[in-house]
N, C-alpha and C. Protein backbone atom coordinates (compact mmCIF):
# COMPACT_ATOMS: atom_id res chain seq x y z
N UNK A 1 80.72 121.60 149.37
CA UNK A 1 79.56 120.76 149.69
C UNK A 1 80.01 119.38 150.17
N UNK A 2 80.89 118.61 149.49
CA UNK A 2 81.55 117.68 149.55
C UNK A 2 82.07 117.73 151.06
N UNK A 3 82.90 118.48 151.41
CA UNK A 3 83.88 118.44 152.90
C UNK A 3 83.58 118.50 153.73
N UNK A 4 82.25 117.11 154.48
CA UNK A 4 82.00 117.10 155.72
C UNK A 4 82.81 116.64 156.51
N UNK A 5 83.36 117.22 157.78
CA UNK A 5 84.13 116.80 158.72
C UNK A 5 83.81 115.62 159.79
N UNK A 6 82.40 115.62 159.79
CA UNK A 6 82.08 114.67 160.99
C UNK A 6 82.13 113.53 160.09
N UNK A 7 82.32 113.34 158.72
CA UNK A 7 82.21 111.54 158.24
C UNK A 7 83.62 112.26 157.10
N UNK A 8 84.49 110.60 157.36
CA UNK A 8 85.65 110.53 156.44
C UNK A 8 85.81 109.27 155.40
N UNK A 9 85.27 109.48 154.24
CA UNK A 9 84.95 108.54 153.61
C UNK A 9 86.80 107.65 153.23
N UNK A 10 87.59 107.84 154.15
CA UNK A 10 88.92 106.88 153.56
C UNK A 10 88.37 105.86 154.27
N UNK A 11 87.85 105.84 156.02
CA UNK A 11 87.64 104.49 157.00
C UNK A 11 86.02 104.16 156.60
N UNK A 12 85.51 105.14 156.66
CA UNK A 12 84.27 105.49 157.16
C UNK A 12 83.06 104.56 156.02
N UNK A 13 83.77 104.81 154.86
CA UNK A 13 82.96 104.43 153.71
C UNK A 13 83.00 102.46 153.71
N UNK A 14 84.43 102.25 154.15
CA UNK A 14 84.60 100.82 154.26
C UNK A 14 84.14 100.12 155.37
N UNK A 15 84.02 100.97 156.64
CA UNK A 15 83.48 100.47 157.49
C UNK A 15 81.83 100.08 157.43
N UNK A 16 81.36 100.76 156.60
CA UNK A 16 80.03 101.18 156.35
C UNK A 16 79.52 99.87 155.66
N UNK A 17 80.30 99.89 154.50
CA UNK A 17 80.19 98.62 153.75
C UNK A 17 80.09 97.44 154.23
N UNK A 18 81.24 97.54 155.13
CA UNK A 18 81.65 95.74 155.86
C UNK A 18 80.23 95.55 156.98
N UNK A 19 79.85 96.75 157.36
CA UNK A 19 78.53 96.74 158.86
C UNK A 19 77.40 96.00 157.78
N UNK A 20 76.85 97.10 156.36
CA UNK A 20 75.84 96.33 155.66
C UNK A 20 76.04 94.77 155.27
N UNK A 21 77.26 94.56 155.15
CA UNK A 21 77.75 93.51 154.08
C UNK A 21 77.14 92.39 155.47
N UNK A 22 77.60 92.41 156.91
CA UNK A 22 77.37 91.61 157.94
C UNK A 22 75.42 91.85 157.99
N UNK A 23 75.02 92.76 158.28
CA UNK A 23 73.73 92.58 158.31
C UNK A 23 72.64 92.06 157.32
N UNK A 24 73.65 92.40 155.98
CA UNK A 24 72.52 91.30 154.87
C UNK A 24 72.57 89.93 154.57
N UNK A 25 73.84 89.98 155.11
CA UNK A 25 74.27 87.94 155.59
C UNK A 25 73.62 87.27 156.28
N UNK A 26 73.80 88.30 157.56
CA UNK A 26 72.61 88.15 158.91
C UNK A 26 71.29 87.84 158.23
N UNK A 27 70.83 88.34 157.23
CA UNK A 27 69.12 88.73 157.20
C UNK A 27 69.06 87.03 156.19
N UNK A 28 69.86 87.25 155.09
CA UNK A 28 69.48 85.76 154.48
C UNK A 28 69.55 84.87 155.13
N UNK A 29 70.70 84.46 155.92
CA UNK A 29 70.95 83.21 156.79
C UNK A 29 69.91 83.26 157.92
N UNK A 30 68.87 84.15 157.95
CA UNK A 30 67.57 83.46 158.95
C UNK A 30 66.84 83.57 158.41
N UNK A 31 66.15 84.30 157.12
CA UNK A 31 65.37 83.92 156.52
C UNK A 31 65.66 82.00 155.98
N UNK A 32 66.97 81.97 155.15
CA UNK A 32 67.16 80.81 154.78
C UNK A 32 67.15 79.70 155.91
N UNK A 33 67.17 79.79 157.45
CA UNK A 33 66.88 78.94 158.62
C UNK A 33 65.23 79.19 158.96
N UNK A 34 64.70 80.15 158.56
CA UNK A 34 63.49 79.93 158.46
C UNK A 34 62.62 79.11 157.47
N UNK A 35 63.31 79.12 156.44
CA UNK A 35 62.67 78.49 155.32
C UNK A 35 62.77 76.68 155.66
N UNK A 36 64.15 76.46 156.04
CA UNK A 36 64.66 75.23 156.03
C UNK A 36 63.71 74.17 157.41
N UNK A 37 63.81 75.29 158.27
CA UNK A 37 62.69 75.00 159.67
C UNK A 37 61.39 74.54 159.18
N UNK A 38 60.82 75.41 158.40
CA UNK A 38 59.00 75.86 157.68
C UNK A 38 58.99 74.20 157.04
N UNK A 39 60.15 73.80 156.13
CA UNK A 39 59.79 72.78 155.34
C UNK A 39 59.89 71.54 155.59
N UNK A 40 60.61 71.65 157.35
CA UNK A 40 61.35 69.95 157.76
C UNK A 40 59.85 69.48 158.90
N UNK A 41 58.53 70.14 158.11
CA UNK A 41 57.19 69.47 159.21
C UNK A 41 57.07 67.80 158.79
């Protein structure tokens, strides 16, 4: 069940990580430039 060939969790799993790890950085740092924008009226 385990031994899918099309995904190799030695690269695959870290790469995966590092893509989320950049997009939830992404998501706070414009929420948090949104917030900072919203409050400098």
């Amino acid at each position: 069940m385990r031994n899918i060939s099309l995904y190799s969790w030695d690269n695959g799993a870290f790469i995966m990580i590092v893509v989320f790890g950049l997009v939830i950085i992404g998501l706070i740092g414009s929420v948090f430039m949104m917030m900072n924008s919203g409050k400098k009226k």
